[in-house]
C-alpha atoms as a PDB file:
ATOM      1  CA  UNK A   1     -35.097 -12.019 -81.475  1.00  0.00           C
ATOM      2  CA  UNK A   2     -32.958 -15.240 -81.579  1.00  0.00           C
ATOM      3  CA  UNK A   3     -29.595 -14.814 -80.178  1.00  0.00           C
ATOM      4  CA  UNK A   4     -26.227 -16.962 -79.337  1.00  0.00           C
ATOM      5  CA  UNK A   5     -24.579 -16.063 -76.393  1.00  0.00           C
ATOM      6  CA  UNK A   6     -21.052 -17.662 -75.544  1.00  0.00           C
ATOM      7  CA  UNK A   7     -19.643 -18.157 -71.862  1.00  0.00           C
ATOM      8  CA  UNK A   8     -16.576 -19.921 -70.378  1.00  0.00           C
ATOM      9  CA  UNK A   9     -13.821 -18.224 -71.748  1.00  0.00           C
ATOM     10  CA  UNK A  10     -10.885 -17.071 -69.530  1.00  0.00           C
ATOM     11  CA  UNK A  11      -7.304 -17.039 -68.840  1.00  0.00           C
ATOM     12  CA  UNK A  12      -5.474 -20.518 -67.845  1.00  0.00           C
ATOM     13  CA  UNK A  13      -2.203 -22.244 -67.957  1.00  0.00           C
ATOM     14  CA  UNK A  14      -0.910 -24.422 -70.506  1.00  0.00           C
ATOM     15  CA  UNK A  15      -2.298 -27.863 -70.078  1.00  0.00           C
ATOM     16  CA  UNK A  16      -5.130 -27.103 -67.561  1.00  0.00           C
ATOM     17  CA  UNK A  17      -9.314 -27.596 -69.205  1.00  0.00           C
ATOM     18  CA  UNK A  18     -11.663 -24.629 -69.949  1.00  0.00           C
ATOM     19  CA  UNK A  19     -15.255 -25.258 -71.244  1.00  0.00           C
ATOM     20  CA  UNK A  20     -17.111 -23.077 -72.970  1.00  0.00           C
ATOM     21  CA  UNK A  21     -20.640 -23.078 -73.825  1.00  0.00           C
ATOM     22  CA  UNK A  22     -22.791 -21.409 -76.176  1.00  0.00           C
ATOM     23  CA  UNK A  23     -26.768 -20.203 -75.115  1.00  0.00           C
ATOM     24  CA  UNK A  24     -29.388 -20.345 -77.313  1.00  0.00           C
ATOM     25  CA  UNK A  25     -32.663 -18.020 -77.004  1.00  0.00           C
ATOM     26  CA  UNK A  26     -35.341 -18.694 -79.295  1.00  0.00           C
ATOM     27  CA  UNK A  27     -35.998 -21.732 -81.226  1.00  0.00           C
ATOM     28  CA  UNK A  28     -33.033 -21.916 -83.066  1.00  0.00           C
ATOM     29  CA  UNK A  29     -30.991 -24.602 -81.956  1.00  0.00           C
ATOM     30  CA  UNK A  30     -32.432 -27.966 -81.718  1.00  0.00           C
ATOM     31  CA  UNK A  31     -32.845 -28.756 -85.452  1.00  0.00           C
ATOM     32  CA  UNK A  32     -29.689 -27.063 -86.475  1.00  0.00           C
ATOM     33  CA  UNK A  33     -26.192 -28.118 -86.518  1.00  0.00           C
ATOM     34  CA  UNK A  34     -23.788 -26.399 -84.372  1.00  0.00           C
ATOM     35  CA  UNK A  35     -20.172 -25.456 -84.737  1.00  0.00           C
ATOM     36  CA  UNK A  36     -17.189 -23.975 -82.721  1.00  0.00           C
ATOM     37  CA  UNK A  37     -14.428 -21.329 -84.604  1.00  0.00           C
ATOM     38  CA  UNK A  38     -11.909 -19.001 -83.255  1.00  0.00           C
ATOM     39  CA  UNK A  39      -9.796 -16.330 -84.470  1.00  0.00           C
ATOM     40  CA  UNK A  40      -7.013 -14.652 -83.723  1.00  0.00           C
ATOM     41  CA  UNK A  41      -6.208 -10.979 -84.098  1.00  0.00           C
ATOM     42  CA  UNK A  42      -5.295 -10.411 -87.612  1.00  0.00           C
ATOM     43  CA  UNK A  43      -6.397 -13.449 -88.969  1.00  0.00           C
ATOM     44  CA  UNK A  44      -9.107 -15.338 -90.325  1.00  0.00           C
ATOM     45  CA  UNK A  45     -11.685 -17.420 -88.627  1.00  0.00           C
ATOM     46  CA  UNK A  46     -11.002 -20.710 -88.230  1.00  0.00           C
ATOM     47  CA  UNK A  47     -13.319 -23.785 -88.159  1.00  0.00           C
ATOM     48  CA  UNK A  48     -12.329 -26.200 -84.577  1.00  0.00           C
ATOM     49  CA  UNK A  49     -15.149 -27.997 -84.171  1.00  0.00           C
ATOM     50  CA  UNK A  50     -19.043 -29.339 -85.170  1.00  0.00           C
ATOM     51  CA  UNK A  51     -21.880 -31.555 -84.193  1.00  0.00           C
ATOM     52  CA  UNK A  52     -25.007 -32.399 -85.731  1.00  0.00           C
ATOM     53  CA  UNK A  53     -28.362 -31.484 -84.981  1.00  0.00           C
ATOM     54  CA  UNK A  54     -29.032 -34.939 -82.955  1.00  0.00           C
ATOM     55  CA  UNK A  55     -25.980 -34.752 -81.744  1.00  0.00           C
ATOM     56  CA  UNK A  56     -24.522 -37.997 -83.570  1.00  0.00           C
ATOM     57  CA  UNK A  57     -22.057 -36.829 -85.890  1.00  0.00           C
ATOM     58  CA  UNK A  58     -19.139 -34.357 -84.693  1.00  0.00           C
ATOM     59  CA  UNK A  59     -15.993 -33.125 -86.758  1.00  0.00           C
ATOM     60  CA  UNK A  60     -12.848 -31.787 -85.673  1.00  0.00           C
ATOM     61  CA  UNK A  61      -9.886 -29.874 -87.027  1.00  0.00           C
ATOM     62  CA  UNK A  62      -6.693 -31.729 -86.853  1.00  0.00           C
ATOM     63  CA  UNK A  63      -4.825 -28.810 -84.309  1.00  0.00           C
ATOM     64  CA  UNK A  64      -7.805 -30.024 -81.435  1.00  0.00           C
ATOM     65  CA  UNK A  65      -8.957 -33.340 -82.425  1.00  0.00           C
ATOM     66  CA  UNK A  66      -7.993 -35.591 -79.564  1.00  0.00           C
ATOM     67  CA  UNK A  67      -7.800 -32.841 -76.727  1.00  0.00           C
ATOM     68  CA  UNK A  68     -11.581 -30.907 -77.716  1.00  0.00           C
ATOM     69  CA  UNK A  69     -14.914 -32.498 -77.501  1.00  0.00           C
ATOM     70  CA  UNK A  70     -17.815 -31.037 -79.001  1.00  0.00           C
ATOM     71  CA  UNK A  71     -21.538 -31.850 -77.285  1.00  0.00           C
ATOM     72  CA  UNK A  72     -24.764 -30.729 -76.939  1.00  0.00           C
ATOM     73  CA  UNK A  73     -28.071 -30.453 -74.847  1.00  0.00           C
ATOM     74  CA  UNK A  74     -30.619 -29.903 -76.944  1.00  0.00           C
ATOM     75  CA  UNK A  75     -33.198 -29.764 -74.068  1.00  0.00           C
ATOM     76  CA  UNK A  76     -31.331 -26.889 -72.629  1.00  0.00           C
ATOM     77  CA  UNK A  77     -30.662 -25.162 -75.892  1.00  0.00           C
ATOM     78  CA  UNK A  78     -26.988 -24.954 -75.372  1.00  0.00           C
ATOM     79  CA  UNK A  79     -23.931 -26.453 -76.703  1.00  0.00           C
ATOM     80  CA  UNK A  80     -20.552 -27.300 -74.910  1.00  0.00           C
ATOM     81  CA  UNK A  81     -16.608 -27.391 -76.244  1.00  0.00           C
ATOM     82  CA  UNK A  82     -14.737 -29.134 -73.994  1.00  0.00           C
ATOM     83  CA  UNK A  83     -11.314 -27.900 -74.037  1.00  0.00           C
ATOM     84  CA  UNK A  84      -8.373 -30.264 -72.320  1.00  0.00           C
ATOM     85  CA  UNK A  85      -5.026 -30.028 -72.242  1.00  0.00           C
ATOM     86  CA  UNK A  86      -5.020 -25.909 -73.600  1.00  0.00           C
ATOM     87  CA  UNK A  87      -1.939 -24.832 -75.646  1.00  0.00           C
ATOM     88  CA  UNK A  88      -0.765 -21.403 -75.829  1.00  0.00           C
ATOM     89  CA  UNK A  89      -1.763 -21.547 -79.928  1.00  0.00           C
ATOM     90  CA  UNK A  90      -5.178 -22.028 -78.438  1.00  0.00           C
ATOM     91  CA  UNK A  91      -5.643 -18.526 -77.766  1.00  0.00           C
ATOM     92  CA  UNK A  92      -8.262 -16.840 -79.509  1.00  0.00           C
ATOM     93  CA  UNK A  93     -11.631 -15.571 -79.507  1.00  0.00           C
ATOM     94  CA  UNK A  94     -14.202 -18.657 -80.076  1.00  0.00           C
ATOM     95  CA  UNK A  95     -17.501 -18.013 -81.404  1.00  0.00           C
ATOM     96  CA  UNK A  96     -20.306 -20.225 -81.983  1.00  0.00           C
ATOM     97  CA  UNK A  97     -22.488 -20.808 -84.741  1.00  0.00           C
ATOM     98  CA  UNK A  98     -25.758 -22.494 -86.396  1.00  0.00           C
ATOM     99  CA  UNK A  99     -26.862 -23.576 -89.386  1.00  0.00           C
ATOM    100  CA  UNK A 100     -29.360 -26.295 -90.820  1.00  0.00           C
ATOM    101  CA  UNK A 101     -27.073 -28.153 -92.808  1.00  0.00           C
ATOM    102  CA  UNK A 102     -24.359 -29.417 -91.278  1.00  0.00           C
ATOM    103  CA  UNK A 103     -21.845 -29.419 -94.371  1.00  0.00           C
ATOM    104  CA  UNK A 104     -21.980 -25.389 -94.621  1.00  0.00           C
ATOM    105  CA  UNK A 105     -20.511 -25.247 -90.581  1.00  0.00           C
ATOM    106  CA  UNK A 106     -18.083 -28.161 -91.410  1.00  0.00           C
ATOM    107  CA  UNK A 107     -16.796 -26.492 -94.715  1.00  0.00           C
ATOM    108  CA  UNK A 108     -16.355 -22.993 -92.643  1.00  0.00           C
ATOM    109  CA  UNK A 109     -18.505 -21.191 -94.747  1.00  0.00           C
ATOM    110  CA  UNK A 110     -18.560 -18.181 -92.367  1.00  0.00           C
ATOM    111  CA  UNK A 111     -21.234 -16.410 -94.771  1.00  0.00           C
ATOM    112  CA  UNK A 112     -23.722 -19.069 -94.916  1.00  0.00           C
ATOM    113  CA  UNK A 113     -24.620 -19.231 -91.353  1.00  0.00           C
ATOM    114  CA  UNK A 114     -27.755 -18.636 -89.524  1.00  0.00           C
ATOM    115  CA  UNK A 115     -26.668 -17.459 -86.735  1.00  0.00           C
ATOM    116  CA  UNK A 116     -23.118 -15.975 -84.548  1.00  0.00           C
ATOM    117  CA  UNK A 117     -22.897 -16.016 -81.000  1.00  0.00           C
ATOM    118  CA  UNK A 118     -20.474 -12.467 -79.966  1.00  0.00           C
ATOM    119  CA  UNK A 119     -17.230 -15.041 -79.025  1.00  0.00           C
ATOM    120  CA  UNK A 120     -15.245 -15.603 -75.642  1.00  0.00           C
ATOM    121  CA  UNK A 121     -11.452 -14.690 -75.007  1.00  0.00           C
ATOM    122  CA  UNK A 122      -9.505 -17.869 -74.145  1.00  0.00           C
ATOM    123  CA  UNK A 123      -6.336 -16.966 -73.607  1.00  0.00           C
ATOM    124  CA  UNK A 124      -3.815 -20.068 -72.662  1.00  0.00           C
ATOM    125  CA  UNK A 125      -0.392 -18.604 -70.776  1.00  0.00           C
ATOM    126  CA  UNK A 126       2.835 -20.607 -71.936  1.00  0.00           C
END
């Protein structure tokens, strides 16, 4: 059965890097686009990041754009968010997901996805 599985997650300091990546069993990732979303406790899921399937068209939300970069090995079957300098809003659980089209992860469609990795804490002291 195809699965995501998430990694990376952890507890820093204001300003310091985390990356996080996101495992892909089965042949699900390579021709699907892949996206980054967290949530926090009592709210909804929110969209942070997305790449294409080749890897040439990415998409941020305005909070990370400029400190998050979104990337992707498709040889490896695993995707990367590159998280510099972490804020203490950043704190959430982040999930990965995939889809085929690349509009339905931009547009947050939570519903319309293929697939959900389980998320990883990243939790940003102030």
């Amino acid at each position: 059965q195809a699965q995501l599985a998430e990694s990376g997650g952890g507890l820093v300091q204001a300003g310091d890097s985390l990356r996080l990546s996101c495992a892909a069993s089965g042949d699900i990732f390579s021709t699907r686009a892949m996206g980054w979303f967290r949530q926090v406790a009592g709210k909804e899921r929110e969209f942070v990041a997305a790449i294409s399937w080749s890897g040439g068209t990415t998409y941020y939300s305005r909070p990370v754009k400029g400190r998050f970069t979104v990337s992707r090995d498709n040889a490896k079957n695993t995707g990367y968010l590159q998280m510099n300098n972490l804020k203490h809003e950043d704190t959430a659980v982040y999930y990965c997901a995939l889809d085929e089209v690349l509009s339905t992860v931009v547009d947050g469609n939570l519903a319309g996805m293929d697939y959900w990795g389980a998320g990883t804490l990243v939790t940003v002291s102030s």
